[in-house]
PDB file of N, CA and C in Angstrom:
ATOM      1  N   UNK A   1     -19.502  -0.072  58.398  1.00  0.00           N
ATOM      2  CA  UNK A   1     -19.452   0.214  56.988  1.00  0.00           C
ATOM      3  C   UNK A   1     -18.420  -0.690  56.318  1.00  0.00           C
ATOM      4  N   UNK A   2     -18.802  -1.241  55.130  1.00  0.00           N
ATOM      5  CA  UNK A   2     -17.795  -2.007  54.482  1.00  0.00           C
ATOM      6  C   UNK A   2     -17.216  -1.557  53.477  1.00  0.00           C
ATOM      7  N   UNK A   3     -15.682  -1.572  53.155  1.00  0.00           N
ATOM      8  CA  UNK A   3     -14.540  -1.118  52.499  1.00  0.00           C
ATOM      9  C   UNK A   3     -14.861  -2.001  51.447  1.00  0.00           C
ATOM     10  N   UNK A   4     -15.068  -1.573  50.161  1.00  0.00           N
ATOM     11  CA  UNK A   4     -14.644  -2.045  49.189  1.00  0.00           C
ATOM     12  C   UNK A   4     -13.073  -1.627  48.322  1.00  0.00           C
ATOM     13  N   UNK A   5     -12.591  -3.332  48.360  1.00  0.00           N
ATOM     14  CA  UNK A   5     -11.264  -2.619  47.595  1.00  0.00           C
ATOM     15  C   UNK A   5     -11.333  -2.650  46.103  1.00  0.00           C
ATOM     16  N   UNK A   6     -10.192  -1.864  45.498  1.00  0.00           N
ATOM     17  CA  UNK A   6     -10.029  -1.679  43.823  1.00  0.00           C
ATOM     18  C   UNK A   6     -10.357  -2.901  43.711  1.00  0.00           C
ATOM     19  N   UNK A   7     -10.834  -3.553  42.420  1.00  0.00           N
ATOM     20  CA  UNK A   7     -10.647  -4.840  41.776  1.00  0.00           C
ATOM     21  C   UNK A   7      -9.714  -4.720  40.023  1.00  0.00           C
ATOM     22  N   UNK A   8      -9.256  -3.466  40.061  1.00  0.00           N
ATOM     23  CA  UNK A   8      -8.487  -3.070  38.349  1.00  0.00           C
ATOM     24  C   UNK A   8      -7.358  -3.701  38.884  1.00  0.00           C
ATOM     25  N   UNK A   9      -6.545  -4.469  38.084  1.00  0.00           N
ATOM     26  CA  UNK A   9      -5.801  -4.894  38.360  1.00  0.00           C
ATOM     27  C   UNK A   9      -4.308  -3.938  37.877  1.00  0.00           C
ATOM     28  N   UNK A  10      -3.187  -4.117  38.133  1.00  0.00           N
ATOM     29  CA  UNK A  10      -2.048  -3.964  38.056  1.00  0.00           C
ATOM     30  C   UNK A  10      -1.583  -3.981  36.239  1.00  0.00           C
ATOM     31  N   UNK A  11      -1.343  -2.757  35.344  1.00  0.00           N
ATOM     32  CA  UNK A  11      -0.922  -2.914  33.953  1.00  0.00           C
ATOM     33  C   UNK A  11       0.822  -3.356  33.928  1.00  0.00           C
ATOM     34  N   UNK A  12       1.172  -3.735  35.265  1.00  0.00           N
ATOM     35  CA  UNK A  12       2.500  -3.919  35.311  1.00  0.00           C
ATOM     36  C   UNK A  12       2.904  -5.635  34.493  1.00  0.00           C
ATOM     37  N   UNK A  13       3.671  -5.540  33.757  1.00  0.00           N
ATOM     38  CA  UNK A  13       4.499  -6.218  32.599  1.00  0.00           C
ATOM     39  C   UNK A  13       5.703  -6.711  33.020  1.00  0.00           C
ATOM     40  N   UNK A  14       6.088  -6.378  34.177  1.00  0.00           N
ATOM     41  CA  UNK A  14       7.591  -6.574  34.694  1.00  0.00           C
ATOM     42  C   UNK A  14       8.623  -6.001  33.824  1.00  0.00           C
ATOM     43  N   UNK A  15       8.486  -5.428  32.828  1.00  0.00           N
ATOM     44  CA  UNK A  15       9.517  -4.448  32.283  1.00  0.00           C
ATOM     45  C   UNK A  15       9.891  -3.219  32.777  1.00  0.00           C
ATOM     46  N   UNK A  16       9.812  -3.430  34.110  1.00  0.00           N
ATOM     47  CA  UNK A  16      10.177  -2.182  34.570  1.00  0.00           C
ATOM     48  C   UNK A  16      11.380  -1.230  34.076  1.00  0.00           C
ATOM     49  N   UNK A  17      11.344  -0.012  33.320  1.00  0.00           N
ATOM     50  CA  UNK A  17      12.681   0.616  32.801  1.00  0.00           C
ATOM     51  C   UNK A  17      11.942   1.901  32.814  1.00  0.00           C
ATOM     52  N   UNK A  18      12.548   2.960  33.521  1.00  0.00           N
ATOM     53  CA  UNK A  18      11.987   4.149  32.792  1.00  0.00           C
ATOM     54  C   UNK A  18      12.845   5.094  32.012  1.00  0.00           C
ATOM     55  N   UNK A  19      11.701   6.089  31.335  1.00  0.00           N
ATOM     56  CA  UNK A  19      12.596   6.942  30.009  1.00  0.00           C
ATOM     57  C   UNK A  19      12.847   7.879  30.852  1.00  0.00           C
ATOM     58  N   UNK A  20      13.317   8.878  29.884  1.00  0.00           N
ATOM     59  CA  UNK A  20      13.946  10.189  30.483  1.00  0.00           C
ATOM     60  C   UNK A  20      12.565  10.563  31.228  1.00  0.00           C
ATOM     61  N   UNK A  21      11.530  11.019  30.874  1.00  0.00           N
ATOM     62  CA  UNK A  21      10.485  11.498  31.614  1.00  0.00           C
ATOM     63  C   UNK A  21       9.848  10.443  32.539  1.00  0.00           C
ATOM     64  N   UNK A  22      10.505   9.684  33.416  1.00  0.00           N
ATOM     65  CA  UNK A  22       9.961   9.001  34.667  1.00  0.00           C
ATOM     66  C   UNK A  22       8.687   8.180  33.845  1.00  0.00           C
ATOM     67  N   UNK A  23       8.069   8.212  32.438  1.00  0.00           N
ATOM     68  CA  UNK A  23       7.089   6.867  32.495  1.00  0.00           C
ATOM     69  C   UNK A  23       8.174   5.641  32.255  1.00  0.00           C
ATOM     70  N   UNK A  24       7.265   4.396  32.460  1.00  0.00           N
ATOM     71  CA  UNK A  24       7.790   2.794  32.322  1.00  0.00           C
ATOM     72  C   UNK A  24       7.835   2.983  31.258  1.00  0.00           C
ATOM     73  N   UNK A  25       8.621   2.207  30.418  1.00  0.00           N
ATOM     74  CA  UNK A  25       8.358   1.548  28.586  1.00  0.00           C
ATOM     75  C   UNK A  25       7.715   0.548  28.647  1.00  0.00           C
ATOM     76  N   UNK A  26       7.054  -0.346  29.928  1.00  0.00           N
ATOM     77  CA  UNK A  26       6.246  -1.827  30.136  1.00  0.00           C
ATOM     78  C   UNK A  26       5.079  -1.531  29.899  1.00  0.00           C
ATOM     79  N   UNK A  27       4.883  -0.468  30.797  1.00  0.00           N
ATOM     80  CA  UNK A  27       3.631  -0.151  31.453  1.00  0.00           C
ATOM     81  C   UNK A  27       2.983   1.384  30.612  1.00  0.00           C
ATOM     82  N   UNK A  28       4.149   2.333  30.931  1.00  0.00           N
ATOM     83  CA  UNK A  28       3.819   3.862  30.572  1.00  0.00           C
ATOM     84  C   UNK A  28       2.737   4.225  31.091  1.00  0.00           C
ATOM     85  N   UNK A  29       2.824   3.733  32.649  1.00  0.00           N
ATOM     86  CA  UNK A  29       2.633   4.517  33.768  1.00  0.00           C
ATOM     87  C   UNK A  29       4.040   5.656  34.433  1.00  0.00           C
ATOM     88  N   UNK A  30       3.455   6.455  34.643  1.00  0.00           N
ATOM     89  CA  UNK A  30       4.594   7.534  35.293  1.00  0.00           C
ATOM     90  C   UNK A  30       5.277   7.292  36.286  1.00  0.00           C
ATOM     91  N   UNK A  31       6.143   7.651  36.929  1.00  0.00           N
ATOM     92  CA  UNK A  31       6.652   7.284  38.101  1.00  0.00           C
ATOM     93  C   UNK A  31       5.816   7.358  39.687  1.00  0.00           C
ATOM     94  N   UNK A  32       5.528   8.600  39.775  1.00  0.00           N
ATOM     95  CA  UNK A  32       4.056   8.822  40.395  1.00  0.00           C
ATOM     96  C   UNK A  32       3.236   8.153  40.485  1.00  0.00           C
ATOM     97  N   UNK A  33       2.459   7.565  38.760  1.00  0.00           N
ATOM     98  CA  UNK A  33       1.110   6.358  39.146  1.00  0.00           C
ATOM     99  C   UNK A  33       1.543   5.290  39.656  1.00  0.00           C
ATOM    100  N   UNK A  34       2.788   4.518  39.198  1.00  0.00           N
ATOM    101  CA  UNK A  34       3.305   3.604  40.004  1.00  0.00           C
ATOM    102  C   UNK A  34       3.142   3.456  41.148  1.00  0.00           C
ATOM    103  N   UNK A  35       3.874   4.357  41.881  1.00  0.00           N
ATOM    104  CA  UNK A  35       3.803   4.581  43.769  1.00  0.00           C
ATOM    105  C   UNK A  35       2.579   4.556  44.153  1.00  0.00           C
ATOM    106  N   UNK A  36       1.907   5.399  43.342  1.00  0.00           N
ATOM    107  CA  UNK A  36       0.188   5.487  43.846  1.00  0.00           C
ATOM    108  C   UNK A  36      -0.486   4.344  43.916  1.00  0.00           C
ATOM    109  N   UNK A  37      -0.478   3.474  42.364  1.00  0.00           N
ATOM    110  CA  UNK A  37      -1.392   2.017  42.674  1.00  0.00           C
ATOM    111  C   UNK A  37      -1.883   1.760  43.775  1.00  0.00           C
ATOM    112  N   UNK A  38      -1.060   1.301  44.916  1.00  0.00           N
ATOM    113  CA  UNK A  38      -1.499   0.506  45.490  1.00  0.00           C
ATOM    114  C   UNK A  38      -2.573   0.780  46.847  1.00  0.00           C
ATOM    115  N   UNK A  39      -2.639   2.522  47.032  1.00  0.00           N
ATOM    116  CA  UNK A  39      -3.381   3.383  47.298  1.00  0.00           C
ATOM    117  C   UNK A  39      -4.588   4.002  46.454  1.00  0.00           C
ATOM    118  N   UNK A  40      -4.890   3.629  45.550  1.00  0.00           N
ATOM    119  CA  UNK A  40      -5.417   4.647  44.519  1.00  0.00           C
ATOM    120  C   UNK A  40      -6.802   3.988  44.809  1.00  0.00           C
ATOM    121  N   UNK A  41      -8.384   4.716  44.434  1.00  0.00           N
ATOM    122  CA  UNK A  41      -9.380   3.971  44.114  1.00  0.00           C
ATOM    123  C   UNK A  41      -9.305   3.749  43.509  1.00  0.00           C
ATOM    124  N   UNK A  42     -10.584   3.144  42.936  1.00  0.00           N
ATOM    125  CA  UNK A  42     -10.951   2.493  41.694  1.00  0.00           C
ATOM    126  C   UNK A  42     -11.570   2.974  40.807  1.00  0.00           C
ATOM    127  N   UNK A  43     -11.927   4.117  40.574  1.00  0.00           N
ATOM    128  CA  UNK A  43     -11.746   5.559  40.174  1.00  0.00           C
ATOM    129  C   UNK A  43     -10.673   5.902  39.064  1.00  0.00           C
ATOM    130  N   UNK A  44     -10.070   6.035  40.699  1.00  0.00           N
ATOM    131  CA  UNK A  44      -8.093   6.605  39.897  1.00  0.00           C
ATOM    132  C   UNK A  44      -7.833   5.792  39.097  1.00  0.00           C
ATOM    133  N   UNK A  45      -7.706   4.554  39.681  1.00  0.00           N
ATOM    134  CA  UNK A  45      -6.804   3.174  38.816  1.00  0.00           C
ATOM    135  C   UNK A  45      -7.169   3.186  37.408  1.00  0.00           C
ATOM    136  N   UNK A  46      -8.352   3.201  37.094  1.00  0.00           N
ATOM    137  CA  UNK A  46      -9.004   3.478  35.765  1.00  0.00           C
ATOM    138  C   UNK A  46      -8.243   4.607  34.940  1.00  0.00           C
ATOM    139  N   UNK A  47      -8.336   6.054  36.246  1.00  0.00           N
ATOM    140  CA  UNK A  47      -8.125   7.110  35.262  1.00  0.00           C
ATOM    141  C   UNK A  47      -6.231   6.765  34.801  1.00  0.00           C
ATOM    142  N   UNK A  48      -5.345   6.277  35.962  1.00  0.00           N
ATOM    143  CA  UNK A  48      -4.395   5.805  35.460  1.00  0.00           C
ATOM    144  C   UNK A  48      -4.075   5.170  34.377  1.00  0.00           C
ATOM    145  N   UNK A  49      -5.014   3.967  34.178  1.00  0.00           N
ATOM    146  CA  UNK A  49      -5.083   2.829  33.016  1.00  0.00           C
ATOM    147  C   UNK A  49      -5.308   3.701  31.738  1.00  0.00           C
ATOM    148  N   UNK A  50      -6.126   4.992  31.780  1.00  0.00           N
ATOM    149  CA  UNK A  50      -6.740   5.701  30.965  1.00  0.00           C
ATOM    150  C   UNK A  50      -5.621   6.365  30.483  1.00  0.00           C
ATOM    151  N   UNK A  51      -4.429   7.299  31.360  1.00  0.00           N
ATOM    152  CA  UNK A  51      -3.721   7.959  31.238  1.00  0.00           C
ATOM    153  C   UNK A  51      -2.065   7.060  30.420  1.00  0.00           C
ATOM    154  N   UNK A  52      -2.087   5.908  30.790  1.00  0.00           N
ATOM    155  CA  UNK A  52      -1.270   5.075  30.267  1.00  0.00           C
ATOM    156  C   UNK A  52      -1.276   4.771  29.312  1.00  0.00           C
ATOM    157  N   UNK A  53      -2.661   4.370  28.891  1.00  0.00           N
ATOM    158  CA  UNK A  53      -2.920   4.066  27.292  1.00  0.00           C
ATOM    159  C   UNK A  53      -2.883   4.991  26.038  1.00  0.00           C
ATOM    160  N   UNK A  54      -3.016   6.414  26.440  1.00  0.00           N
ATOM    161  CA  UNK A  54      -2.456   7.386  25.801  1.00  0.00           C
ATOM    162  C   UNK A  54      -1.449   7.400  25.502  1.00  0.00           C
ATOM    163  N   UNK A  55      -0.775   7.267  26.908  1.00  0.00           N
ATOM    164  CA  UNK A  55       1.088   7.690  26.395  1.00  0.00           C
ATOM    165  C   UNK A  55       1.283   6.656  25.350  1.00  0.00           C
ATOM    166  N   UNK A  56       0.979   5.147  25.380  1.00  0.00           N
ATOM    167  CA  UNK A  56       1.116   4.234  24.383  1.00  0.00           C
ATOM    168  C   UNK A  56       0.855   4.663  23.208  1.00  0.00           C
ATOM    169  N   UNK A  57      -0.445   5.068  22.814  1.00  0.00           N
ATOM    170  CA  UNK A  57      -0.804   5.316  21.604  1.00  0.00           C
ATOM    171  C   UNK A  57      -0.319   6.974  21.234  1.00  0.00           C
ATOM    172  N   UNK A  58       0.079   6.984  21.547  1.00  0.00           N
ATOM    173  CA  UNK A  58       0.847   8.837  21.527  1.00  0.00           C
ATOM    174  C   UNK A  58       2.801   7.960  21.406  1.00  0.00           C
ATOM    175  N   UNK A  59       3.185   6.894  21.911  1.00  0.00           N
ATOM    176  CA  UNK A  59       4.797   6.949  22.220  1.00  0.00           C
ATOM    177  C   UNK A  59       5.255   7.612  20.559  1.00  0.00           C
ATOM    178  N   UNK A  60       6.100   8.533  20.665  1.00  0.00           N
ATOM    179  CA  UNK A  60       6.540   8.853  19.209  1.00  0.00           C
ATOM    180  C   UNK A  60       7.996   8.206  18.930  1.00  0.00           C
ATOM    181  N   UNK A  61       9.063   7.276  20.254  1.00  0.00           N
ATOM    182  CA  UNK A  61      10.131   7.054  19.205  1.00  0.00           C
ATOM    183  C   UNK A  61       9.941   5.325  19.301  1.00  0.00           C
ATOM    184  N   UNK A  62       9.676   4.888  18.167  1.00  0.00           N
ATOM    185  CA  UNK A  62       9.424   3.548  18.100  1.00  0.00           C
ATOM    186  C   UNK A  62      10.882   2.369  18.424  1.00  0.00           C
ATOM    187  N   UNK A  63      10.911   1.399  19.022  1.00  0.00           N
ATOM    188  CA  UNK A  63      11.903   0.676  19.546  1.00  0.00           C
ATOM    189  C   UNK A  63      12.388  -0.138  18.812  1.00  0.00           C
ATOM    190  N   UNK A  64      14.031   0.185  18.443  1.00  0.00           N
ATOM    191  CA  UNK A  64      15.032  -0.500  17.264  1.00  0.00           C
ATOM    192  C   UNK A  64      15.913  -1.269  18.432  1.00  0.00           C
ATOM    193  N   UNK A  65      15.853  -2.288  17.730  1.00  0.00           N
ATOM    194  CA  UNK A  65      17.420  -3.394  18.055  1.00  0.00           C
ATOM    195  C   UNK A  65      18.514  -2.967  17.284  1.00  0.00           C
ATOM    196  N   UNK A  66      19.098  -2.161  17.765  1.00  0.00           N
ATOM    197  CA  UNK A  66      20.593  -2.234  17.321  1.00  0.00           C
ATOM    198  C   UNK A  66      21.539  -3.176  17.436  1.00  0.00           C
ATOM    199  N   UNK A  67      21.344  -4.707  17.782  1.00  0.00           N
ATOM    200  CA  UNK A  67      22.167  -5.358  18.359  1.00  0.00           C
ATOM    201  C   UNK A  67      22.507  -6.456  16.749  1.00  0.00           C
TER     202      UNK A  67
END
């Protein structure tokens, strides 16, 4: 039987930082989907990508330069 692997790729940005609630601010994947990736089907990976793009369009405190 032949293994097909994921082909979704990685929403990782290299901004890795997370907020108080364990998602990325790069990615806003959770801490959890992170670890998972690289295990996950291709299925999941989707429903991840799915679950990420929410938190994006949901983030409520928008990002100021105080500098």
């Amino acid at each position: 039987m032949k293994t097909t692997l994921p082909t979704t790729t990685s929403p990782c940005v290299r901004n890795c930082c997370l907020d108080n609630n364990n998602i990325c601010i790069g990615c806003f994947r959770s801490l959890d989907e992170i670890l998972e990736w690289h295990r996950a089907s291709e299925a999941r990976r989707k429903q991840i990508l799915a679950n990420a793009k929410a938190r994006q369009e949901n983030k409520s405190i928008p990002f100021t330069n105080d500098s």
